[in-house]
Every structure is written in structure tokens, then in C-alpha cells.
C-alpha atoms as a PDB file:
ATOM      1  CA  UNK A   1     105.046 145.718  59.343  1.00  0.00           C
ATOM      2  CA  UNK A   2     102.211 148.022  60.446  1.00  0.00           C
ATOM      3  CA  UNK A   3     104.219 151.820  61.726  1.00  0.00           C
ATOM      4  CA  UNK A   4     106.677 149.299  64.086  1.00  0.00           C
ATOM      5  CA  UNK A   5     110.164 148.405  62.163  1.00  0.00           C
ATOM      6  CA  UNK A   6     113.813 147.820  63.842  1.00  0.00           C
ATOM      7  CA  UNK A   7     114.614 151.135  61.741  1.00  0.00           C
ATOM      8  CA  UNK A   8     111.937 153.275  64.048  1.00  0.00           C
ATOM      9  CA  UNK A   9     115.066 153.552  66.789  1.00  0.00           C
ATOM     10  CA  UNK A  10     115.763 152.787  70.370  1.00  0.00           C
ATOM     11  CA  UNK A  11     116.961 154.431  73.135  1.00  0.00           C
ATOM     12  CA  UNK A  12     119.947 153.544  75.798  1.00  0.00           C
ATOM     13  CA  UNK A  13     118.465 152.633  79.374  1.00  0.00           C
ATOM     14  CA  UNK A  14     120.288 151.817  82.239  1.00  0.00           C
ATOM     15  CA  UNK A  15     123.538 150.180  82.025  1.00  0.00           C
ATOM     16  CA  UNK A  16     123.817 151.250  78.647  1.00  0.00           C
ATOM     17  CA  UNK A  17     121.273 148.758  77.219  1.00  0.00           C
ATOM     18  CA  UNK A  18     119.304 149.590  74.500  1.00  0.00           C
ATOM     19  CA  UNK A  19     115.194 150.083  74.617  1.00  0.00           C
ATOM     20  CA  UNK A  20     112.793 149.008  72.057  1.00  0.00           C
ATOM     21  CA  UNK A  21     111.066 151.959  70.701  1.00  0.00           C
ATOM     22  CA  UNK A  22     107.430 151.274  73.238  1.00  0.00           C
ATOM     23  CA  UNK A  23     105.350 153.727  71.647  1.00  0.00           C
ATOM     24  CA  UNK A  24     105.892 153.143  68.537  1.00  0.00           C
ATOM     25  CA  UNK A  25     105.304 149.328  68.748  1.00  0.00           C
ATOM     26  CA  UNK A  26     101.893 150.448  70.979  1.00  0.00           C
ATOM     27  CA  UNK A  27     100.925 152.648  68.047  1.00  0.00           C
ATOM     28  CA  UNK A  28     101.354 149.787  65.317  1.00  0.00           C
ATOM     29  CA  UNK A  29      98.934 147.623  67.471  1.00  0.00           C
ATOM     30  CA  UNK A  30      96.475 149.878  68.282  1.00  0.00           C
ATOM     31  CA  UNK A  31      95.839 150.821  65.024  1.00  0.00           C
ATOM     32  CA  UNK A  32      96.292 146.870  63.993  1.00  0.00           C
ATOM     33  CA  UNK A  33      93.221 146.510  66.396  1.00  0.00           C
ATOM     34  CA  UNK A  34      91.144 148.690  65.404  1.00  0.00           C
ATOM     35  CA  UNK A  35      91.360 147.112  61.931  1.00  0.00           C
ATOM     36  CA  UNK A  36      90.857 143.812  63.252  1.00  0.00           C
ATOM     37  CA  UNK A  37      94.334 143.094  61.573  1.00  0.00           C
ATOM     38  CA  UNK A  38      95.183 140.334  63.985  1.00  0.00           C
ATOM     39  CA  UNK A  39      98.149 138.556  62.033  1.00  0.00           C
ATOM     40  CA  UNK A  40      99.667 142.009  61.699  1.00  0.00           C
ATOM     41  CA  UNK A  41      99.712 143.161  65.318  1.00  0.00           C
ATOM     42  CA  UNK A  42     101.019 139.254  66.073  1.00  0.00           C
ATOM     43  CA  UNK A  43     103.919 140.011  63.549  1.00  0.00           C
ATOM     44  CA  UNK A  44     104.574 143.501  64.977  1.00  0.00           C
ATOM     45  CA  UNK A  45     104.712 141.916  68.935  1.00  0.00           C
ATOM     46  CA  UNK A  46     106.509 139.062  67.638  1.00  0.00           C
ATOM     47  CA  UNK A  47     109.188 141.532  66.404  1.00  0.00           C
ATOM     48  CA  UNK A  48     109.603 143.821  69.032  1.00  0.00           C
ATOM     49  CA  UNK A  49     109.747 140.738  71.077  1.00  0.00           C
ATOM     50  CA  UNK A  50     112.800 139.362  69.300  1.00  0.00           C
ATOM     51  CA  UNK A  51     114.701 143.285  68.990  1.00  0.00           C
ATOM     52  CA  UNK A  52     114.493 143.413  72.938  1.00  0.00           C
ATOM     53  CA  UNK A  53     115.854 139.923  73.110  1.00  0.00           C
ATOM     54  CA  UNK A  54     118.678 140.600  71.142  1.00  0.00           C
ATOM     55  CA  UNK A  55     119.417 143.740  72.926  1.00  0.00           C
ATOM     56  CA  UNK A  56     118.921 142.247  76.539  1.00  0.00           C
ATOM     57  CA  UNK A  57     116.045 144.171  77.234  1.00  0.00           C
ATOM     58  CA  UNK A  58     113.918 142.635  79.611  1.00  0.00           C
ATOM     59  CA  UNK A  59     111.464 145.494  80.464  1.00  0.00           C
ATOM     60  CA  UNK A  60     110.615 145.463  76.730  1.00  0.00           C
ATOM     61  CA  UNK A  61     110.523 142.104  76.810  1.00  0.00           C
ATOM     62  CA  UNK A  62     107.817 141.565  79.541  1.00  0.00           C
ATOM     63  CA  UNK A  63     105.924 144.685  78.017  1.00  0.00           C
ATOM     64  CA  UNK A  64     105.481 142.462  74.352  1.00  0.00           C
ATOM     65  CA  UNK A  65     104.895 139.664  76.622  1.00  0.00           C
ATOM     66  CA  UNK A  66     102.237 141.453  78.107  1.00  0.00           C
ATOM     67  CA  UNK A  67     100.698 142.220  74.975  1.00  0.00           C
ATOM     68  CA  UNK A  68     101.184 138.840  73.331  1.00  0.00           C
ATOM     69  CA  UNK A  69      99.532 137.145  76.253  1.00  0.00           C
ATOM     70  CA  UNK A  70      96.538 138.964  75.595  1.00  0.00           C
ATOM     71  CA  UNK A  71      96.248 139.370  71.941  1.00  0.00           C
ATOM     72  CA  UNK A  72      96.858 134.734  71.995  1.00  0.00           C
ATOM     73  CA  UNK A  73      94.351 134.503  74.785  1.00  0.00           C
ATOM     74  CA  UNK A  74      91.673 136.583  72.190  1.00  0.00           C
ATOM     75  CA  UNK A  75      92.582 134.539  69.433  1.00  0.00           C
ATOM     76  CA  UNK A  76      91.888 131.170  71.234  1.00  0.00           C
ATOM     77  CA  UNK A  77      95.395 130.420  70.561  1.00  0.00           C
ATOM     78  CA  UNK A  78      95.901 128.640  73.985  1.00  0.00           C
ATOM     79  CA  UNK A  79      98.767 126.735  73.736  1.00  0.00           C
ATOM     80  CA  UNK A  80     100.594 129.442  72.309  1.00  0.00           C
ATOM     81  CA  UNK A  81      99.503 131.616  74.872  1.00  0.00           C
ATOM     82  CA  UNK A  82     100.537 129.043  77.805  1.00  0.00           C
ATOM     83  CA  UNK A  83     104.117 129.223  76.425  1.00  0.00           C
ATOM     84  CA  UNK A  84     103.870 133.246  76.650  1.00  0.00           C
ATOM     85  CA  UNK A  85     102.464 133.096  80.085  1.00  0.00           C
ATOM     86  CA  UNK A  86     105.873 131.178  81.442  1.00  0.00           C
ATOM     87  CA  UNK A  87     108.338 133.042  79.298  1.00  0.00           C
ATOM     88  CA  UNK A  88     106.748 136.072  81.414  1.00  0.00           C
ATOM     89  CA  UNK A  89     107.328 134.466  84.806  1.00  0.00           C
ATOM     90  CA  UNK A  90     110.783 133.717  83.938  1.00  0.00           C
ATOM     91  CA  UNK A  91     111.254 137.345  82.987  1.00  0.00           C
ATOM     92  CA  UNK A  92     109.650 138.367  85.774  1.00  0.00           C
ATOM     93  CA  UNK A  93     112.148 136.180  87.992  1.00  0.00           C
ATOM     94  CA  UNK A  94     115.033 137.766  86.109  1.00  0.00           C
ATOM     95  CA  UNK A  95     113.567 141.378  87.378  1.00  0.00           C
ATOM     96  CA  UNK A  96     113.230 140.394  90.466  1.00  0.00           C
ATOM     97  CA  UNK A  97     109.477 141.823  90.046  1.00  0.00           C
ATOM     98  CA  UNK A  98     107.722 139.274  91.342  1.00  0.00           C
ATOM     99  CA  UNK A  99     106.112 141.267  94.415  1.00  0.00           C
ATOM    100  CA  UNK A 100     106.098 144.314  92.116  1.00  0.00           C
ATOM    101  CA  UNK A 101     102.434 145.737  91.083  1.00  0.00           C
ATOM    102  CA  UNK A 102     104.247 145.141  87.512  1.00  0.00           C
ATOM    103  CA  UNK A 103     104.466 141.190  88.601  1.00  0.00           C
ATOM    104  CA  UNK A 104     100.460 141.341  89.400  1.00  0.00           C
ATOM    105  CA  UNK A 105      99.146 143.067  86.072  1.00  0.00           C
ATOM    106  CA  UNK A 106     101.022 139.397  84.300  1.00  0.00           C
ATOM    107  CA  UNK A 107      99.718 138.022  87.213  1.00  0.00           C
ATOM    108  CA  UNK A 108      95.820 138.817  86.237  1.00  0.00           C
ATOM    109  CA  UNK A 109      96.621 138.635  82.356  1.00  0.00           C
ATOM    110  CA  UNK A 110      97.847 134.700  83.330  1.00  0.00           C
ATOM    111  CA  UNK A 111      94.834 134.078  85.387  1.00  0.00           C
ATOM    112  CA  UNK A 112      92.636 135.683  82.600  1.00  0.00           C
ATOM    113  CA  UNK A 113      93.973 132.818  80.350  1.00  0.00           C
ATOM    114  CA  UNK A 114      93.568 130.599  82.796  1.00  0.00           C
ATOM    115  CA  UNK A 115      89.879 131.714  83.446  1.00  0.00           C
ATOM    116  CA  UNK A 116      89.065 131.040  79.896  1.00  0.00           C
ATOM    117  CA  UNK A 117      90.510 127.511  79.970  1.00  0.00           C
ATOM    118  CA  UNK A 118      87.926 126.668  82.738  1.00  0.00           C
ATOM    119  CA  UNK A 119      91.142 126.215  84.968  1.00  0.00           C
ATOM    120  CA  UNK A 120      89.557 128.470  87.987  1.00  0.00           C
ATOM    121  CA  UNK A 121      91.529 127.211  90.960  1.00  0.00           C
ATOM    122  CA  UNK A 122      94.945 128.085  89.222  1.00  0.00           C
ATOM    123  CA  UNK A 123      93.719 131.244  88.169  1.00  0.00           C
ATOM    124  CA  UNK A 124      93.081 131.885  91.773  1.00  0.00           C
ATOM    125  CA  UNK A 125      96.390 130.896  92.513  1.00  0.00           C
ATOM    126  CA  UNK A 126      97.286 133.878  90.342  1.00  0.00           C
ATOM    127  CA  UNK A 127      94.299 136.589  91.761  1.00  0.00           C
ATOM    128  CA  UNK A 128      95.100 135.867  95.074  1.00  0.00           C
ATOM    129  CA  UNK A 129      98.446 137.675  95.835  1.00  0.00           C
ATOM    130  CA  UNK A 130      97.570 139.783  92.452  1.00  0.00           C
ATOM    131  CA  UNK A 131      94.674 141.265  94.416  1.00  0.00           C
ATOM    132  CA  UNK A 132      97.181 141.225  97.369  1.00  0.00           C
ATOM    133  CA  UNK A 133     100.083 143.084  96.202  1.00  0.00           C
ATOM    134  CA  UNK A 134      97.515 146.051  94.458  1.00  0.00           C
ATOM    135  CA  UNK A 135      95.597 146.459  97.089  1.00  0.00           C
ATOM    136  CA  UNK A 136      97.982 146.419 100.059  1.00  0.00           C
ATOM    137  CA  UNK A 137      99.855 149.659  97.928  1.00  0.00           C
ATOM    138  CA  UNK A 138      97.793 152.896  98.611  1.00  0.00           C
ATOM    139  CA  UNK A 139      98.525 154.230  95.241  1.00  0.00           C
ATOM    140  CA  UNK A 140      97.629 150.935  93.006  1.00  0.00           C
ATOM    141  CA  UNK A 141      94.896 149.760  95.757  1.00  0.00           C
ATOM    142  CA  UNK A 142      93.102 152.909  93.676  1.00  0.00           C
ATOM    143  CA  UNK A 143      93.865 151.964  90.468  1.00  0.00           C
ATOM    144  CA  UNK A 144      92.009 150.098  87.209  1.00  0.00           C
ATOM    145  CA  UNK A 145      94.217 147.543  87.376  1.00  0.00           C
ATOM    146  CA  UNK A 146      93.824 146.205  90.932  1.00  0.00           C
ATOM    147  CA  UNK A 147      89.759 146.433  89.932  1.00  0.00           C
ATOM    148  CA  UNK A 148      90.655 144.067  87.340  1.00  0.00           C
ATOM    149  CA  UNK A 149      92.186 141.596  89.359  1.00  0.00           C
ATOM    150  CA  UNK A 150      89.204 141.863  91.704  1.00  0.00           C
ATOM    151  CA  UNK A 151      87.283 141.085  88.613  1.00  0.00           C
ATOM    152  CA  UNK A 152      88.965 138.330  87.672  1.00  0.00           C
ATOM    153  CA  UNK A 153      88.920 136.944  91.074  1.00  0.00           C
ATOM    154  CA  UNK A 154      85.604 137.541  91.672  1.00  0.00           C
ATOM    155  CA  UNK A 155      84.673 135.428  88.293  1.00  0.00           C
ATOM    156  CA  UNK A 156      87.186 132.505  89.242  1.00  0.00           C
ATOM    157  CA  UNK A 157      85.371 133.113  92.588  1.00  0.00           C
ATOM    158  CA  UNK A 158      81.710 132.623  91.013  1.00  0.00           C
ATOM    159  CA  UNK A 159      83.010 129.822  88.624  1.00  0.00           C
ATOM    160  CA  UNK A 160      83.646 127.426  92.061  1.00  0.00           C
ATOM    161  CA  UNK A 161      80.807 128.768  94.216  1.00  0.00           C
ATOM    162  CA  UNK A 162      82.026 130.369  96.553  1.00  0.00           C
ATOM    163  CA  UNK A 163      79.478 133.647  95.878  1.00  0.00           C
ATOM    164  CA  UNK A 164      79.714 135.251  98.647  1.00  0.00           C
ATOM    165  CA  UNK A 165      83.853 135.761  98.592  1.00  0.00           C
ATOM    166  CA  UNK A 166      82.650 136.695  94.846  1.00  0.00           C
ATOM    167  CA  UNK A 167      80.393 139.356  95.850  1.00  0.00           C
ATOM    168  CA  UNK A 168      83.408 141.140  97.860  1.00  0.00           C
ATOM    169  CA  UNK A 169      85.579 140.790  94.968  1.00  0.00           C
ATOM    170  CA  UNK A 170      83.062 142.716  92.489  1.00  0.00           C
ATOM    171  CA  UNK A 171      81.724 144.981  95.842  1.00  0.00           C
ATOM    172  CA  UNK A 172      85.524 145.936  96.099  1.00  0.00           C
ATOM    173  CA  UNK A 173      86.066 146.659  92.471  1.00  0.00           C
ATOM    174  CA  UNK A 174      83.523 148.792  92.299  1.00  0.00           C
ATOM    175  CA  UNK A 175      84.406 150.445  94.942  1.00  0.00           C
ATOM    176  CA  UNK A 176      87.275 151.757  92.751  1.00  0.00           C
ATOM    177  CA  UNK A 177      85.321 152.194  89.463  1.00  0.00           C
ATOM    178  CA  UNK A 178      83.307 154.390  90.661  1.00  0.00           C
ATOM    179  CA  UNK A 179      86.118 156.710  92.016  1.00  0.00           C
ATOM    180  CA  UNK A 180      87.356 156.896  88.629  1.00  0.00           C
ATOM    181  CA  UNK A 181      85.222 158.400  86.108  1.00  0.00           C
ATOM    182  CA  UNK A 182      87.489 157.260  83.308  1.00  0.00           C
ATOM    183  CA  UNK A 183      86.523 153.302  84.283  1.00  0.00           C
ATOM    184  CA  UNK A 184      83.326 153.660  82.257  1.00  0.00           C
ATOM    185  CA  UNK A 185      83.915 150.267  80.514  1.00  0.00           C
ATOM    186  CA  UNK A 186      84.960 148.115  83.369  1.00  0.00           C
ATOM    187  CA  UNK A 187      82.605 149.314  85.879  1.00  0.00           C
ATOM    188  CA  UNK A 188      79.811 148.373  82.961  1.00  0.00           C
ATOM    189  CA  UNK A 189      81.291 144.997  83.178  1.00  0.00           C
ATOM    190  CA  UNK A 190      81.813 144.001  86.775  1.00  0.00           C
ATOM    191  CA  UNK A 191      77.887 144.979  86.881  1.00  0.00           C
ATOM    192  CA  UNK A 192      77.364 142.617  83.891  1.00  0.00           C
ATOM    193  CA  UNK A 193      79.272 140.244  86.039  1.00  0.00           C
ATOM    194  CA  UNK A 194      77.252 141.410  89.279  1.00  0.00           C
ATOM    195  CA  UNK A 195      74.297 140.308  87.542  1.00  0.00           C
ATOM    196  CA  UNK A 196      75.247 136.716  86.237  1.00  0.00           C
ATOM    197  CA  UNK A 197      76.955 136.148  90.376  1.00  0.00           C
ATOM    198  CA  UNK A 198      73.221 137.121  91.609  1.00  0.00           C
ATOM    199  CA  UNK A 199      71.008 134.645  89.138  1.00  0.00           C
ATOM    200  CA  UNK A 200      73.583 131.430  90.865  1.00  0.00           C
ATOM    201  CA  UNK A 201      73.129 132.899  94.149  1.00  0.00           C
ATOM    202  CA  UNK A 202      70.118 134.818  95.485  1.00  0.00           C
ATOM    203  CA  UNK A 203      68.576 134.994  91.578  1.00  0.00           C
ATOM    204  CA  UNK A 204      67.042 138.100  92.798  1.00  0.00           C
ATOM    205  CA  UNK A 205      65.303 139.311  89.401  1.00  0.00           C
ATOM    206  CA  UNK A 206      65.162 143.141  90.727  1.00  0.00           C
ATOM    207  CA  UNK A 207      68.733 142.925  91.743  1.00  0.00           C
ATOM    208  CA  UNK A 208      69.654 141.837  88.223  1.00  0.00           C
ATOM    209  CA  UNK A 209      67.692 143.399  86.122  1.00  0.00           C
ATOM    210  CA  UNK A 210      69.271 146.814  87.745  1.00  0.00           C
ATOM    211  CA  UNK A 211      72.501 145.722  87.422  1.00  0.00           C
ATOM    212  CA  UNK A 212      72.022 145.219  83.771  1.00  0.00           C
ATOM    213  CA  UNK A 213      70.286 148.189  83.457  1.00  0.00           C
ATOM    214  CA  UNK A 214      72.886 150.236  85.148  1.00  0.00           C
ATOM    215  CA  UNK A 215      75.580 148.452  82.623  1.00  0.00           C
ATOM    216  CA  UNK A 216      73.455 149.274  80.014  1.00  0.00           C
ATOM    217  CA  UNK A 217      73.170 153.042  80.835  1.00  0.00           C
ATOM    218  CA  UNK A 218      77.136 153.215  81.373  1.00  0.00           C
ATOM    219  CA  UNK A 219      77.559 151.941  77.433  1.00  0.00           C
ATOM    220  CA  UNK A 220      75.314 154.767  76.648  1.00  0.00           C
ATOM    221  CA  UNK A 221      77.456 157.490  77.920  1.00  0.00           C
ATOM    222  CA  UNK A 222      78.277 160.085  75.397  1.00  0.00           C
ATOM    223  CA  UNK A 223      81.999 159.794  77.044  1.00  0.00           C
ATOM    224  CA  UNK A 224      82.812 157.405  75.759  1.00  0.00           C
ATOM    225  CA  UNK A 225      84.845 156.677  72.776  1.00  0.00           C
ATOM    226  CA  UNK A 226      83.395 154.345  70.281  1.00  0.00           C
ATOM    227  CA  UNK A 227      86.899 152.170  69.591  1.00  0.00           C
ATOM    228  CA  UNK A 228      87.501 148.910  69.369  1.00  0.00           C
ATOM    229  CA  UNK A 229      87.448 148.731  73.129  1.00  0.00           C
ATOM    230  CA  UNK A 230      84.198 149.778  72.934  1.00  0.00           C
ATOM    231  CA  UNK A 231      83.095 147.456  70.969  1.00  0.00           C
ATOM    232  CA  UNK A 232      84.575 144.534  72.563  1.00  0.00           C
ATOM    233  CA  UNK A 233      83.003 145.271  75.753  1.00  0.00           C
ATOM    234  CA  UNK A 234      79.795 146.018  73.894  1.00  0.00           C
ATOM    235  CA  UNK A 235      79.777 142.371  71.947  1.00  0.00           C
ATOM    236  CA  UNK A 236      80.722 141.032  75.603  1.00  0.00           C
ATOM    237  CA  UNK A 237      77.895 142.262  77.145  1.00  0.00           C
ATOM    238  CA  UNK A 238      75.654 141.655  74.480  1.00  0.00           C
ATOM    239  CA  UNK A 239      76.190 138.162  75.131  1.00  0.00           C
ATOM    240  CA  UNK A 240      74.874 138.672  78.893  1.00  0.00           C
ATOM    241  CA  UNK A 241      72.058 140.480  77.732  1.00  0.00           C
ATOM    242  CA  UNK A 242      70.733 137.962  75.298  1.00  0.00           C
ATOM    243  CA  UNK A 243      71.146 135.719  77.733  1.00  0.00           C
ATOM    244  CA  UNK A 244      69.021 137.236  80.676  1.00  0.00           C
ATOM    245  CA  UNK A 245      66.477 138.056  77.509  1.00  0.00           C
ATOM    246  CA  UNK A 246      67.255 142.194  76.873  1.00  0.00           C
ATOM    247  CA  UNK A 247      67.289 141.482  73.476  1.00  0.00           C
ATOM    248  CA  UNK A 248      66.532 145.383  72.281  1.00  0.00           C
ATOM    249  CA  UNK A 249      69.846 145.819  74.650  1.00  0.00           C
ATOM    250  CA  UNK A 250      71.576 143.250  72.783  1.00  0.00           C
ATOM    251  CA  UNK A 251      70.519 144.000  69.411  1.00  0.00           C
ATOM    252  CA  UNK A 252      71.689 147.947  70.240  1.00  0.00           C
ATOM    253  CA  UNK A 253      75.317 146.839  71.478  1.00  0.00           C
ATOM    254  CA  UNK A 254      75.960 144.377  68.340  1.00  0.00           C
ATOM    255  CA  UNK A 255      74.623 147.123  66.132  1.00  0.00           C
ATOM    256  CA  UNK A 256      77.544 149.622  67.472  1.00  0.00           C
ATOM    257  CA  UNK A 257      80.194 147.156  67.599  1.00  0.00           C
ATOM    258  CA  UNK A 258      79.427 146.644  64.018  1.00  0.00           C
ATOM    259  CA  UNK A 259      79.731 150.490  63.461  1.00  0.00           C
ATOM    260  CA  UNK A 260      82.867 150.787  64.799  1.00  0.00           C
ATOM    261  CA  UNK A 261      84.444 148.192  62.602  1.00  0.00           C
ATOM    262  CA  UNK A 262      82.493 149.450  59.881  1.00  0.00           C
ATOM    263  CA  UNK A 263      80.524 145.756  59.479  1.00  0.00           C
ATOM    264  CA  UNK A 264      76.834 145.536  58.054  1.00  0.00           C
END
């Protein structure tokens, strides 16, 4: 079962109850993922999932649930994924996190889901005190993750029309990217999403054509890994490009998602 088994150990927590082994289940999906081994990381989530329910262990549970919710959602496995998203609001109920900057990262992974099911007004139902809650916190209102609910928003945002509460969204999330030089990926992204906001708006050419340009240069950097994150932000973009017609661009970023899986 990838490098995750009951027999890796787990530590006491509070109260005395015990902890599923976290790193060791992150370390059996990451390296599931970069192998495109799908059914495997499902089978090591699903089983870390059931060890923290049978030791009470919420926190690990919500942490798989995390996971799971994203791993379904990339699958296309939405009804599955539906069923993960409430089992994390209940846990989230039980932990009393609901306010918590914890309770807004499930918030953004639910409205992600919900994003790709075309169901934009709930997932703003989600953004909206996700966005809230990060941002009102000076430590997390600097953080990737409260750029990623701006993200979100701002593409729920876009998906209804209302551009110019959009354009704040991506305008703020920037903001933050670009304070952190680690953000390579996402900040090539929001300008991928600048740049699709603009051409329903304003469908300023200039102002697009930089914006993919700029997103472009930021998947060039040599600082950047070349994992499997890498490549799924370079086959995401790809699809932008081919679709504003930078087909070298496109061509480049299928090429070196198919390098790091080692594809043809």
C-alpha cells in the first residue's frame, strides 16, 4: 500500500488519543502522484482515513479528508467527492473549526468542487467568508492559501459576471503572490485567469496577451521544480494558451508535462 501501512506507527496527542502517522501517509501520496498511480494514493487516503476513525482522531481525519476531496475532485469522481465534502463539514463542526483558517482551506477545496460542477453561486457561498476569515488574520491574509481562495472567488466571480468584483479578487491575490517568491505556480495562474476575466470584459488584446506572456515567463523560471505540480499547472495553462492561439506556448508546456511523467 504505497510507503503508508497501519504498521508505520502513531503517536499519542492530546487526551491520550492516538495520531495517524501524517508524514508518512503525505509521503505515500506524493510519490503515488508523481507516478500518476491514482488508485494507489485513493487506497492509501482511504486507509489512513479509516485508522484515524478508529482511533478518534479527528485532526487526521479532516487532513485525509482534505486530501481525498481533492484527489475525487481530479478524478471527476463527483459524487464521491460531494460525500467527502460533508463528512468534512461535520468534522469541522465536531472541532469547533469552523471560523478557523483550517475551516477556510476545506472551505476553498469545497468551493473548488463546486466550481467544477458549474455550481458558482454555492461555491461563493463557500469563498465568501473563506476569503473573509484569511484575510481578516494578519498572518494568513499573507499567505498562499488565502490567494487561493481569492482565486477561486475571483473565477466563481467571472463565471456569473460580475468582472469587476472578479478583477479585485485576482488584483488581491496577486497582491500576495508576488510577496512570495515561492508562489511561482499560482501567481502563473491567476494571470492565466487575469487573461480569460479581460477577453469577457474589456477584451483588451494588449492586456491579455501580457498577462499570458507574463504566465508564460513565470513557467520558464529555472526555480522551479519540474514535478507533477508542475506539470499540472503546465497542462492547465496549456489549455488557455491554445485557446487564445499561443500554440508554440502550448505545444512547449504539453511537451514538459510529458517529460515529467516520462510520456512520449
Amino acid at each position: 500500500m504505497g510507503e503508508y501501512s497501519t504498521s508505520t506507527g502513531s503517536a499519542a496527542g492530546e487526551n491520550g488519543i492516538k495520531r495517524i502517522p501524517m508524514n508518512s501517509v503525505w509521503t505515500a501520496v506524493e510519490n503515488c502522484m508523481a507516478k500518476k498511480d491514482y488508485v494507489t494514493a485513493k487506497a492509501v487516503l482511504a486507509e489512513a482515513g479509516r485508522e484515524a476513525a478508529s482511533y478518534g482522531d479527528l485532526s487526521g481525519q479532516l487532513q485525509v479528508l482534505h486530501e481525498r476531496i481533492a484527489l475525487a475532485r481530479r478524478l471527476g469522481e463527483f459524487d464521491e467527492c460531494d460525500g467527502l465534502c460533508n463528512r468534512a463539514q461535520e468534522v469541522l463542526t465536531q472541532l469547533n473549526l469552523q471560523s478557523s483558517a483550517t475551516g477556510a482551506k476545506i472551505y476553498t477545496n469545497i468551493a473548488d468542487t463546486l466550481i467544477l460542477e458549474e455550481r458558482y453561486r454555492d461555491a461563493i457561498r463557500f469563498l465568501e467568508p473563506a476569503v473573509a476569515i484569511l484575510g481578516e488574520n494578519e498572518e494568513t491574509a499573507k499567505s498562499p492559501a488565502y490567494a487561493s481562495a481569492c482565486n477561486s472567488l475571483g473565477l466563481a466571480l467571472t463565471a456569473i459576471g460580475e468582472y469587476e468584483k472578479a478583477r479585485e479578487q485576482y488584483d488581491e491575490a496577486l497582491s500576495v503572490l508576488l510577496a512570495n517568491p515561492t508562489c511561482i505556480l499560482d501567481t502563473a495562474t491567476t494571470h492565466v485567469n487575469l487573461a480569460h476575466l479581460i477577453s469577457l470584459s474589456t477584451n483588451d488584446e494588449e492586456e491579455i496577451n501580457t498577462n499570458l506572456i507574463t504566465a508564460f515567463k513565470l513557467l520558464d523560471s529555472k526555480d522551479l521544480a519540474h514535478d507533477y505540480r508542475y506539470a499540472d499547472t503546465c497542462l492547465s495553462c496549456a489549455d488557455s494558451f491554445e485557446y487564445f492561439g499561443f500554440f508554440l506556448y502550448k505545444n512547449q508546456l504539453r511537451k514538459r508535462a510529458a517529460d515529467v511523467y516520462g510520456e512520449e
